[in-house]
Protein backbone atom coordinates (compact mmCIF):
# COMPACT_ATOMS: atom_id res chain seq x y z
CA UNK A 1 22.41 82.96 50.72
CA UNK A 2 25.15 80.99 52.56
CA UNK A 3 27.40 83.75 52.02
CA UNK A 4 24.69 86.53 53.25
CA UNK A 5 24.73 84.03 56.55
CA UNK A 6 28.69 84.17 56.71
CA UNK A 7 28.95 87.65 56.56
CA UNK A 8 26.81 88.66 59.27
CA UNK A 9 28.41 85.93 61.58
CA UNK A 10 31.49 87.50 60.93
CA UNK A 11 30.71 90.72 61.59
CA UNK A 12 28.85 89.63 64.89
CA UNK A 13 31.79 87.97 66.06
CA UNK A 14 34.11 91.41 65.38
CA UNK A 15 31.52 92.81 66.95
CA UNK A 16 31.31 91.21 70.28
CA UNK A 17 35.10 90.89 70.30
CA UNK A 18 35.57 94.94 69.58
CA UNK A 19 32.75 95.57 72.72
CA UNK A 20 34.06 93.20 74.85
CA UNK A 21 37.91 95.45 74.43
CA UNK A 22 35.98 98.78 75.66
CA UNK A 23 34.36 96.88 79.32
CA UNK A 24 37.87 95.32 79.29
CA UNK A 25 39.02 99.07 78.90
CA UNK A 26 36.78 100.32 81.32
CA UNK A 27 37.44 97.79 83.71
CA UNK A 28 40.87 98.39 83.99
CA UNK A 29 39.77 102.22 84.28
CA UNK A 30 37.37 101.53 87.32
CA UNK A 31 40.16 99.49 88.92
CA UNK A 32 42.56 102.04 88.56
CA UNK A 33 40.09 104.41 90.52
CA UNK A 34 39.63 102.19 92.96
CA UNK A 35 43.34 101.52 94.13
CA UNK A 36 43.94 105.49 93.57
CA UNK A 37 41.26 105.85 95.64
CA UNK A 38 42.67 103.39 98.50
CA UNK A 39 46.11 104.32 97.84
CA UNK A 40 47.54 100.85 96.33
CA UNK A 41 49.44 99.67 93.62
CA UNK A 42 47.64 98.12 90.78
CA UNK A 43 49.25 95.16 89.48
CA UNK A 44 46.55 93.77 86.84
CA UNK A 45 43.93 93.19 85.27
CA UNK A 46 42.15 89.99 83.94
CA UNK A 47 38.50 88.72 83.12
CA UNK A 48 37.58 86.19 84.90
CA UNK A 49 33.61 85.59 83.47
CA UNK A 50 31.58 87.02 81.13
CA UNK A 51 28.01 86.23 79.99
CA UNK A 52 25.04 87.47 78.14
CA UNK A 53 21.83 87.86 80.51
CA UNK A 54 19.46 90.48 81.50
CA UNK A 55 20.94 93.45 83.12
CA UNK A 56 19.42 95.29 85.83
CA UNK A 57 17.63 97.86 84.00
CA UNK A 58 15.93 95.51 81.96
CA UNK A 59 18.35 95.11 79.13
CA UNK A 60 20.16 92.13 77.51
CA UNK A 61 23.57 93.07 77.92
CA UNK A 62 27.08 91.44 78.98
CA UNK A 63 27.67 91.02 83.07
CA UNK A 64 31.59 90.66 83.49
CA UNK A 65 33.41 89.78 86.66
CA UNK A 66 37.49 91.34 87.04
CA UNK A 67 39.84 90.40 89.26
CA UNK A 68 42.60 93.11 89.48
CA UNK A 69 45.26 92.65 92.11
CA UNK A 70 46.92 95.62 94.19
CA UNK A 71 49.56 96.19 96.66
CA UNK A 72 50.11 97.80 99.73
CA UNK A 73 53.50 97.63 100.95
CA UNK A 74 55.56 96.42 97.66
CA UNK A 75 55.25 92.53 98.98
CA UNK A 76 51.67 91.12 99.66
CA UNK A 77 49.07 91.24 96.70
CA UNK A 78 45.48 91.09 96.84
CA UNK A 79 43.04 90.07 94.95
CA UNK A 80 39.90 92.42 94.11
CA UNK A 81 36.87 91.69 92.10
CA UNK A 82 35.05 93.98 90.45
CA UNK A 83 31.28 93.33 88.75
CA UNK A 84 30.27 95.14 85.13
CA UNK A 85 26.87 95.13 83.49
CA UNK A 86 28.20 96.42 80.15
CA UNK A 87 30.73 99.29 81.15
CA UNK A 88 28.70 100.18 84.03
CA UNK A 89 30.64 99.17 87.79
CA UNK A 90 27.95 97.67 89.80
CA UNK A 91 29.84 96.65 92.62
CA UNK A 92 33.12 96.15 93.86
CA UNK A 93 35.04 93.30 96.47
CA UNK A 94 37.72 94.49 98.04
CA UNK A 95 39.60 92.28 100.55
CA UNK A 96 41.25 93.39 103.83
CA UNK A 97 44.64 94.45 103.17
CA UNK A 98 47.35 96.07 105.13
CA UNK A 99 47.92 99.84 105.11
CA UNK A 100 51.08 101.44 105.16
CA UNK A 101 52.07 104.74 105.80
């Protein structure tokens, strides 16, 4: 029985860690729209929180928060946040930055 209980915490863990790669995926994805879309550099990439709760359709699911940071003229970079329920963008913080031409 011990080793029935084992096995399925093991394979929850590879689980979680597996899903938690493809919003980590998909982050990076949506952040890479988002600077295409503004016409910035993206730097990176990084998690900064990630939880289990009730998403806003209802669900239990994971809500992450990003940061990615971008530049606009090769010197300064921002920081950006962006806010996943699952792989789904629900939002998205970016902070005034300088636009070159």
């Amino acid at each position: 029985m011990t080793t029935l209980w084992l096995f399925i915490l093991t394979l929850t863990v590879c689980g979680f860690f597996w899903y938690s790669r493809e919003i980590a995926e998909a982050a990076r994805e949506h952040a890479a729209q988002q600077c295409e879309k503004l016409n910035v550099q993206l730097l990176s990439v990084a998690c900064q929180k990630r939880r289990v709760g009730v998403l806003k359709n209802g669900k239990l699911g994971i809500k992450s928060q990003f940061l990615f940071e971008f530049s606009s003229d090769r010197d300064t970079a921002y920081k950006g946040t962006l806010y996943l329920e699952n792989q789904l963008l629900v939002k998205i913080d970016v902070p005034p930055h300088r636009i070159v031409e």
